[in-house]
Protein backbone atom coordinates (compact mmCIF):
# COMPACT_ATOMS: atom_id res chain seq x y z
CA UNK A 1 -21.12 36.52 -64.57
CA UNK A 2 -17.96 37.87 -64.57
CA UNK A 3 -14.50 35.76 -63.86
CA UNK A 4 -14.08 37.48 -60.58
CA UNK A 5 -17.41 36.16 -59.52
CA UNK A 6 -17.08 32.56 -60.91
CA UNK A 7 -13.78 32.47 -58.74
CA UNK A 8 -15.13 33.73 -55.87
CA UNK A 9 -15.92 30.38 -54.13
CA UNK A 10 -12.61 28.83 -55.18
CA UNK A 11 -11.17 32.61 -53.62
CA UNK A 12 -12.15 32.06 -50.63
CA UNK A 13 -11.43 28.10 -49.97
CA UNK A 14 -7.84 29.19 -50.89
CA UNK A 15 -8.29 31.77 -48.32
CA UNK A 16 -8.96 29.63 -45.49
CA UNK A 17 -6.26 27.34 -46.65
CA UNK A 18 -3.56 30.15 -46.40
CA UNK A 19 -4.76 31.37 -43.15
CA UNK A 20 -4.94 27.33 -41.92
CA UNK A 21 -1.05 27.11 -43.25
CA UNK A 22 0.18 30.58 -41.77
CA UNK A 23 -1.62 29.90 -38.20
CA UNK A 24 1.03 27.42 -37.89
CA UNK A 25 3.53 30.31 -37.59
CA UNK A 26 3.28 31.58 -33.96
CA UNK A 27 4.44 35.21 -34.80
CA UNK A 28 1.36 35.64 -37.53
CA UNK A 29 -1.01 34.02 -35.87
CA UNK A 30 -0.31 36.27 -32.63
CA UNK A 31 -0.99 39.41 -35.05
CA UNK A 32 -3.49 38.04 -37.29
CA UNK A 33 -6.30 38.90 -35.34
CA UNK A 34 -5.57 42.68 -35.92
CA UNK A 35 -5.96 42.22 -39.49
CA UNK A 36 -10.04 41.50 -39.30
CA UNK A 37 -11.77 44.11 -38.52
CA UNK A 38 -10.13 46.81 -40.45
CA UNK A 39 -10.75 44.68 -44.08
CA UNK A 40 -14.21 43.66 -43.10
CA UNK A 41 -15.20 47.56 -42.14
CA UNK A 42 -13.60 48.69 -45.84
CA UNK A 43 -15.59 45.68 -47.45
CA UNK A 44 -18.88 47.11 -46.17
CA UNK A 45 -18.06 50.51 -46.91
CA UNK A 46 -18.21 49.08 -50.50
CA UNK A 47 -21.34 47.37 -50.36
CA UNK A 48 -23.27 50.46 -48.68
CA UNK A 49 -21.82 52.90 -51.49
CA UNK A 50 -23.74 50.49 -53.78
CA UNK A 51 -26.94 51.15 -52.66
CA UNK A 52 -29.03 54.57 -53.61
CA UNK A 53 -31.72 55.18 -50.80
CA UNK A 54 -33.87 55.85 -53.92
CA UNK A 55 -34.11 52.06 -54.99
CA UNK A 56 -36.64 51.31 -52.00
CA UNK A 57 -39.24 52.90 -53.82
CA UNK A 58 -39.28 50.00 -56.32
CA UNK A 59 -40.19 47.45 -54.88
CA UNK A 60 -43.78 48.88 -54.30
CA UNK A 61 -44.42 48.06 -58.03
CA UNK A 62 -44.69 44.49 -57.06
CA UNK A 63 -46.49 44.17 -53.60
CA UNK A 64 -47.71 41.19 -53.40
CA UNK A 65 -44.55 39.21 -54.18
CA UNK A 66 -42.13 41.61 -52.09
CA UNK A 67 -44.50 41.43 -49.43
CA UNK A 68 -44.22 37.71 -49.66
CA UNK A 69 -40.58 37.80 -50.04
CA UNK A 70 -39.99 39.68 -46.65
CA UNK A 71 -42.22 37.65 -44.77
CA UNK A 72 -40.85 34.23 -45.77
CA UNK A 73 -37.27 35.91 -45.37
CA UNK A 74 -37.84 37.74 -41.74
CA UNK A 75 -40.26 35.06 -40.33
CA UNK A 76 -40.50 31.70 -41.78
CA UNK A 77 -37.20 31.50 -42.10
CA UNK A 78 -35.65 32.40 -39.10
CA UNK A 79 -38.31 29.19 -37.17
CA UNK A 80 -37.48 27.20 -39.90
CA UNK A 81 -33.70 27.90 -39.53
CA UNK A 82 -33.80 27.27 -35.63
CA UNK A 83 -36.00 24.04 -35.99
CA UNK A 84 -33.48 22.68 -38.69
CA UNK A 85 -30.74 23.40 -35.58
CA UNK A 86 -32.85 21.84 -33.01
CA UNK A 87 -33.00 18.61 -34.86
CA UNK A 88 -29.69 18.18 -36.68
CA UNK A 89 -27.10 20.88 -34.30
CA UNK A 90 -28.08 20.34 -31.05
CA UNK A 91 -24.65 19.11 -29.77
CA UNK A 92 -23.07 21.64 -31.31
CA UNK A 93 -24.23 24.93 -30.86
CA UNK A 94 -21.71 27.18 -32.51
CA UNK A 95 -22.53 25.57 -35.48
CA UNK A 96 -25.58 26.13 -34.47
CA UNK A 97 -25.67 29.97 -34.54
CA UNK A 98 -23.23 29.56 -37.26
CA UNK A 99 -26.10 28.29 -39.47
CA UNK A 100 -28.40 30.90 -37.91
CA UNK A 101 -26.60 33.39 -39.00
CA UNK A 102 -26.35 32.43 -42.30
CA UNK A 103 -29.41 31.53 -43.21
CA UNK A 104 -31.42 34.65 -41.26
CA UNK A 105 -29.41 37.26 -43.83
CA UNK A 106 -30.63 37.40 -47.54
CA UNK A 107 -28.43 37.41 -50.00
CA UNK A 108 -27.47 40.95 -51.40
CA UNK A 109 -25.61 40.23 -54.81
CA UNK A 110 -25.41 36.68 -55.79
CA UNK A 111 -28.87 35.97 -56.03
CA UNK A 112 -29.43 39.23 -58.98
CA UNK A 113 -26.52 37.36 -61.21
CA UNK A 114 -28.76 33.93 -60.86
CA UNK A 115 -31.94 35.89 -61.12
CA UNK A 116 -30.91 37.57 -64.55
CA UNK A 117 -29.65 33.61 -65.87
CA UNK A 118 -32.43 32.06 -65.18
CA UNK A 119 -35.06 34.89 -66.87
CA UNK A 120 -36.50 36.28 -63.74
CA UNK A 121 -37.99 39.84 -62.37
CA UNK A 122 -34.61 41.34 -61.82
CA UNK A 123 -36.11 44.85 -61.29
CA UNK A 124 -38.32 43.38 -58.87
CA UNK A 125 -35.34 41.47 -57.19
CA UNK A 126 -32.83 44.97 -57.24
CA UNK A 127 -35.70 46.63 -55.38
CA UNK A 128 -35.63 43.73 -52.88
CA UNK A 129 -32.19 44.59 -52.32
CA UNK A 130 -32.15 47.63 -49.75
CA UNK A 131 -35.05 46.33 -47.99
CA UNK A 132 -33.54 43.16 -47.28
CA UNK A 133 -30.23 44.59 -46.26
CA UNK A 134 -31.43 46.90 -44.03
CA UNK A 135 -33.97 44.51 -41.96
CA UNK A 136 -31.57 41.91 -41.86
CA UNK A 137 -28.89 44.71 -39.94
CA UNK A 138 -31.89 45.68 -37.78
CA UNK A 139 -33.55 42.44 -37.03
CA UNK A 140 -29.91 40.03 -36.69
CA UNK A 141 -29.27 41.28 -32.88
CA UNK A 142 -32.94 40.40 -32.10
CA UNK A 143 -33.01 36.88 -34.00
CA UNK A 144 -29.44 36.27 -31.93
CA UNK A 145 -30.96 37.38 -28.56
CA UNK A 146 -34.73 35.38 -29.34
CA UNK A 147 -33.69 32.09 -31.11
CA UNK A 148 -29.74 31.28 -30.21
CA UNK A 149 -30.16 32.96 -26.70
CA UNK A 150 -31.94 30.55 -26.13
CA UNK A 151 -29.09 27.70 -26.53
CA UNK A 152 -26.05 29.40 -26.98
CA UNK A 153 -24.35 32.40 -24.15
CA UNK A 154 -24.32 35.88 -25.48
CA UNK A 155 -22.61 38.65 -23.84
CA UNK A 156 -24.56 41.60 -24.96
CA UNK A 157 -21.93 44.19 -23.85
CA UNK A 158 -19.39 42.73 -25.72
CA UNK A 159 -21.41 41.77 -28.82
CA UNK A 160 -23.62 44.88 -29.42
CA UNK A 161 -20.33 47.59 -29.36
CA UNK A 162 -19.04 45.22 -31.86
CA UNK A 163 -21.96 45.20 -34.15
CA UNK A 164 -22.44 48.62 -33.92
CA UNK A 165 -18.99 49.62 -34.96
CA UNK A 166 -18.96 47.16 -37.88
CA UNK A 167 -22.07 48.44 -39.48
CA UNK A 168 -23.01 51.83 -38.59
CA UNK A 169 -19.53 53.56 -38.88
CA UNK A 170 -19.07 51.55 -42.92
CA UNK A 171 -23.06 53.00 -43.46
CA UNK A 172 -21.94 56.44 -42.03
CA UNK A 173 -18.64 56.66 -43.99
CA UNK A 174 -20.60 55.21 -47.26
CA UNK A 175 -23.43 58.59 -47.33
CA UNK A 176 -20.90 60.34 -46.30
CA UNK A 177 -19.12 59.89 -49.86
CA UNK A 178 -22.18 59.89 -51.63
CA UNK A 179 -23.24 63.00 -50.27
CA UNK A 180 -20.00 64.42 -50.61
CA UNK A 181 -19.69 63.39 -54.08
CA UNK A 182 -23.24 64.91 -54.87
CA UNK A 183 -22.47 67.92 -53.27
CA UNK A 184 -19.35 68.55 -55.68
CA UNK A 185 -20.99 67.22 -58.53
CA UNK A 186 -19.09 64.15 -59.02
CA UNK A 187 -21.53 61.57 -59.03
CA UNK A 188 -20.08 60.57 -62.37
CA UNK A 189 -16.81 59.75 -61.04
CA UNK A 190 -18.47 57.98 -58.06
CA UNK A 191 -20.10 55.75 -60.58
CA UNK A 192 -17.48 55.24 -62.66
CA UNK A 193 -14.91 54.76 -60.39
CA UNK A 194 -15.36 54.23 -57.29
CA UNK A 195 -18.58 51.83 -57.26
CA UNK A 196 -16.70 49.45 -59.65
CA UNK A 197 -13.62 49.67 -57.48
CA UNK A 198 -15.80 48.98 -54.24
CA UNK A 199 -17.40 46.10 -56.31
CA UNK A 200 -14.05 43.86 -57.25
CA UNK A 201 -12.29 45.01 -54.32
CA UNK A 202 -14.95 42.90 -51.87
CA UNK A 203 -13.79 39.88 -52.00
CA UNK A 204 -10.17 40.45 -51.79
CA UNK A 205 -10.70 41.92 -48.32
CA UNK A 206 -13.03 39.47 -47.79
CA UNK A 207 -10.62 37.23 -48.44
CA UNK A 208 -8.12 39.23 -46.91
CA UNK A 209 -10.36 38.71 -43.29
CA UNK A 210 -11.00 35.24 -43.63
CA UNK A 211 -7.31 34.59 -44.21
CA UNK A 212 -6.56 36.40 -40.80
CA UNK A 213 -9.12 34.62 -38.80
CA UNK A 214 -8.35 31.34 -39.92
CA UNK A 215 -4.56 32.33 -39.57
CA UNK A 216 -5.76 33.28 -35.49
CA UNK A 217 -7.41 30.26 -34.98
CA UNK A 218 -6.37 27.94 -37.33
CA UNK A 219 -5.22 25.54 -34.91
CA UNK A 220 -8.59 25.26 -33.05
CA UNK A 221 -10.58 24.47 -36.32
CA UNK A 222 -8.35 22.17 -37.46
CA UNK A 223 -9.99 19.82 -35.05
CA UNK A 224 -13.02 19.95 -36.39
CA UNK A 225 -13.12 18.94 -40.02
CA UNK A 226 -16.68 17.48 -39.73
CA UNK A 227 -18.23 20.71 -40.04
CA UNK A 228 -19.48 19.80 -43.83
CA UNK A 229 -21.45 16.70 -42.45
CA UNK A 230 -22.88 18.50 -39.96
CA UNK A 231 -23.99 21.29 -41.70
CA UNK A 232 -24.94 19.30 -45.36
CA UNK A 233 -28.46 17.93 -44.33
CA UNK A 234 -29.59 21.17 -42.73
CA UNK A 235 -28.52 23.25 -45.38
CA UNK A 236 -30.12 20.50 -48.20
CA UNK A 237 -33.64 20.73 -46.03
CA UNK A 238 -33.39 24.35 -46.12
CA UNK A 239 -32.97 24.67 -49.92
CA UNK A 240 -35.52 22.38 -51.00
CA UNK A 241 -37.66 23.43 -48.06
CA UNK A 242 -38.13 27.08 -49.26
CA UNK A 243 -37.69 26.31 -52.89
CA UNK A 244 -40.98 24.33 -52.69
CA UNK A 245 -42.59 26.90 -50.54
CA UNK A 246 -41.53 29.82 -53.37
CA UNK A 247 -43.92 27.63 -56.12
CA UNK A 248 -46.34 27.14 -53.86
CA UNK A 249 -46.47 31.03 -53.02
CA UNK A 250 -46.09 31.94 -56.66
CA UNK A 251 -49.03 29.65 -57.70
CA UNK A 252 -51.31 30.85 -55.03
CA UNK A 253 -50.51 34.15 -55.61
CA UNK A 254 -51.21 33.74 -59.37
CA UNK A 255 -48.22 35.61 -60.43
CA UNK A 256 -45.61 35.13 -63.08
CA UNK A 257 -43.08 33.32 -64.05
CA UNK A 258 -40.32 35.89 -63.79
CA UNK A 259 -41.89 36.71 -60.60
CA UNK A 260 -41.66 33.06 -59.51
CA UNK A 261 -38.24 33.31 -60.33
CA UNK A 262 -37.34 36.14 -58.34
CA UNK A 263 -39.21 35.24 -55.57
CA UNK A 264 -37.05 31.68 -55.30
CA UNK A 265 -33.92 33.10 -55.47
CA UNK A 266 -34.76 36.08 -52.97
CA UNK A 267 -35.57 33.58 -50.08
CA UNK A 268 -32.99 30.82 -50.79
CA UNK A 269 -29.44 32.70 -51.87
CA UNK A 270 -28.24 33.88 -48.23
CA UNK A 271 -25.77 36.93 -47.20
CA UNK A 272 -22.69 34.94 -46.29
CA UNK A 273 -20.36 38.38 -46.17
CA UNK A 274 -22.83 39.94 -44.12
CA UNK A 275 -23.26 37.64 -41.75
CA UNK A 276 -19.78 36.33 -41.51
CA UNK A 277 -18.77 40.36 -40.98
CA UNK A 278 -20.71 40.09 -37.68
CA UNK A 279 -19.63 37.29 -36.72
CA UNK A 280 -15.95 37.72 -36.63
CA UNK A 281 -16.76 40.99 -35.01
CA UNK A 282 -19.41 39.38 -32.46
CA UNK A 283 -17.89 36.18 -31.53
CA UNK A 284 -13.58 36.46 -32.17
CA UNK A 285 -13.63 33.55 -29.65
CA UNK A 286 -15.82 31.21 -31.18
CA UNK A 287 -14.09 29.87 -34.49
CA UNK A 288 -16.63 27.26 -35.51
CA UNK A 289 -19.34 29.69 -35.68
CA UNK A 290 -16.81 31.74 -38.49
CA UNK A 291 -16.58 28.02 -39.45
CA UNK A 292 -20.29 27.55 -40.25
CA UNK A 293 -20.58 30.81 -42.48
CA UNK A 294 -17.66 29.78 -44.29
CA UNK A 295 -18.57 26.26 -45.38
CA UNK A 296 -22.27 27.56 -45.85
CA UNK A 297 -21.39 29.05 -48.59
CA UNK A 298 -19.18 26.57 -51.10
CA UNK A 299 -22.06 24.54 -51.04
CA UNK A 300 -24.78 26.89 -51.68
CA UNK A 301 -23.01 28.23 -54.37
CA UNK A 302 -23.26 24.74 -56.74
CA UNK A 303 -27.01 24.68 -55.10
CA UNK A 304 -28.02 27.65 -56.36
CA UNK A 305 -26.13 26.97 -59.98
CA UNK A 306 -28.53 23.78 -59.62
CA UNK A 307 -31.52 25.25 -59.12
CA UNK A 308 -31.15 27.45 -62.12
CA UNK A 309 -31.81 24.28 -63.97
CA UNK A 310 -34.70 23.25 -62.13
CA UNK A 311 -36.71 26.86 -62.55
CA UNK A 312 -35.88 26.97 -66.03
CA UNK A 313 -37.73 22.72 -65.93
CA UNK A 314 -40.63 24.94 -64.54
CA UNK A 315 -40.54 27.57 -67.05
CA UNK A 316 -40.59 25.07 -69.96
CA UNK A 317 -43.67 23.46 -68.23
CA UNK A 318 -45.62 26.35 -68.42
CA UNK A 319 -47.03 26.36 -65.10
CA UNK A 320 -47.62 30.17 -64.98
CA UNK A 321 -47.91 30.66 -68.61
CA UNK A 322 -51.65 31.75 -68.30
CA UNK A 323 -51.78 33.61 -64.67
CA UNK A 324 -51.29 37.57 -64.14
C-alpha cells in the first residue's frame, strides 16, 4: 500500500475540515458550489481509463464465487441495507439514503490492496472489478427509485440529467482516449503515463470536491455532528452481517481459502467515490446525505484493516485447507 493510499482517509477528513473553515467566508462559499462537478467528472475520467473492457472475461474462471459475489452485492445487500435504515435511520432519512448509497456500490480499488494483504484470489477479485462497476452505475437509479423512493422525495428530472452527465460523459471521454491512444499506437504511453497520473491524481480532486461542498454547505452540517452515532451501529451490523454470510457461502460452496478471501472483501469494502460522485451531483441540496458517504468511509477504512486480521485467524485454522 502505497503512502498516498495510507493517507487517503486522513486526506479527506482534512478536506472536510478546510471546506467546514472556508464556508465561513461568504464570498467562497457563494462560489464553492461551482467547484464540484468539474473535479468529480475529471476523477471518474480516471477511474474509467483504468479499466480494459477485456478484464470481464475473467471472472468466468471462477463462477461459482463471482456468481455469488454479484448476487450478495446486487440483492442481499441492497434489503439488507434498507432494513438496517428502517430500524436504526428512520428519523432521518438523508442519512438514510446516505447509507444507501454507500453501501449499494462495491468497492472498486480498496478492497484489491486488502485482498492482496491478506493472501486472497486477487485475479478473481480484479475480474470482479468491471462487473461490479458497471451494475452498480446501471442498477443505483433503480435501487434510489425502489428502496429510498419509498421514504425519501426524488425529483427524477432533476436527478437523472445529473447522473447522466456525471457518468456517461467521464465513460465517453475515458474510450475515447483509449481508443485514441490505440489507434496511434501509444498504448505504452497511456500505461505509463497517463493511468498512473489518473491513479494519484483521484483523490486530490476528490478531495478537491469534498472541500467545495463542505465549503457550500458547511454551515448546515455543522448542526449535525451526530452523524457518526447514527450511522456506527448500522454500519457495524452491516460488516459483521456480510462478513459472516461470506464464510458461510465459502463453506457451502466448498471453495478455497483465497477464494474465501476474495469473496469477503468483494461484498463488504463499499465504493465511497462512486457513490459520493452521484450524490453531490443528485442531491446539491441535501448535505447530510454527502454527510453519510463521507463519514461511511473513515470508519470502514480501520474495519476493513480489522478484518484482515480476522481472515488471516481463519486461514491459520484451516477451515478450507482440504475443500476444492
Amino acid at each position: 500500500m502505497s503512502k498516498l493510499e495510507k493517507a487517503q482517509p486522513f486526506i479527506i477528513l482534512a478536506a472536510v475540515l478546510l471546506g467546514l473553515a472556508l464556508g465561513q467566508i461568504a464570498p467562497v462559499q457563494a462560489v464553492a458550489d461551482q467547484l464540484i462537478l468539474p473535479a468529480l467528472m475529471l476523477m471518474l475520467v480516471g477511474v474509467f481509463l483504468q479499466i480494459p473492457p477485456r478484464d470481464f472475461r475473467r471472472a468466468f474462471r471462477y463462477r461459482r464465487v463471482a456468481l455469488a459475489s454479484l448476487l450478495i452485492n446486487f440483492i442481499w445487500t441492497p434489503l439488507f441495507a434498507w432494513g438496517l435504515g428502517w430500524l436504526f435511520l428512520g428519523e432521518q432519512p438523508a442519512l438514510w439514503v446516505g447509507f444507501l448509497m454507500l453501501m449499494v456500490t462495491p468497492c472498486t480499488d480498496w478492497y484489491l490492496v486488502f485482498t492482496s494483504l491478506t493472501r486472497g484470489n486477487v485475479p478473481l477479485s480484479t475480474a470482479l472489478l468491471p462487473l461490479n462497476l458497471i451494475l452498480q452505475l446501471l442498477l443505483l437509479p433503480v435501487y434510489l427509485f425502489v428502496l429510498a423512493g419509498t421514504f425519501f422525495p426524488l425529483d427524477w428530472r432533476l436527478i437523472l440529467p445529473s447522473i447522466l452527465l456525471v457518468l456517461l460523459l467521464p465513460l465517453v471521454v475515458a474510450n475515447g482516449v483509449r481508443g485514441a491512444a490505440g489507434w496511434w499506437g501509444k498504448e505504452d504511453w497511456l500505461a505509463q503515463k497517463v493511468l498512473p497520473l489518473a491513479q494519484s491524481s483521484q483523490i486530490w480532486l476528490l478531495a478537491v470536491a469534498i472541500t467545495a461542498v463542505f465549503a457550500s454547505e458547511g454551515q448546515a452540517m455543522m448542526g449535525n455532528t451526530a452523524v457518526v452515532g447514527y450511522l456506527l451501529l448500522p454500519l457495524a451490523l452491516f460488516f459483521s452481517g456480510n462478513l459472516l454470510l461470506a464464510f458461510v457461502v465459502s463453506r457451502w460452496l466448498r471453495t478455497t481459502y483465497e477464494n474465501y478471501v476474495s469473496l469477503s472483501y468483494t461484498i463488504l469494502a463499499r465504493n465511497s467515490p462512486i457513490a459520493l460522485t452521484i450524490a453531490l451531483a443528485a442531491f446539491p441540496d441535501e448535505p447530510l446525505i454527502v454527510l453519510a458517504l463521507v463519514v461511511g468511509p473513515l470508519i470502514e477504512l480501520p474495519v476493513l484493516a480489522l478484518i484482515s486480521y480476522v481472515l488471516r485467524e481463519v486461514g491459520r485454522r484451516n477451515l478450507f485447507a482440504n475443500e476444492q
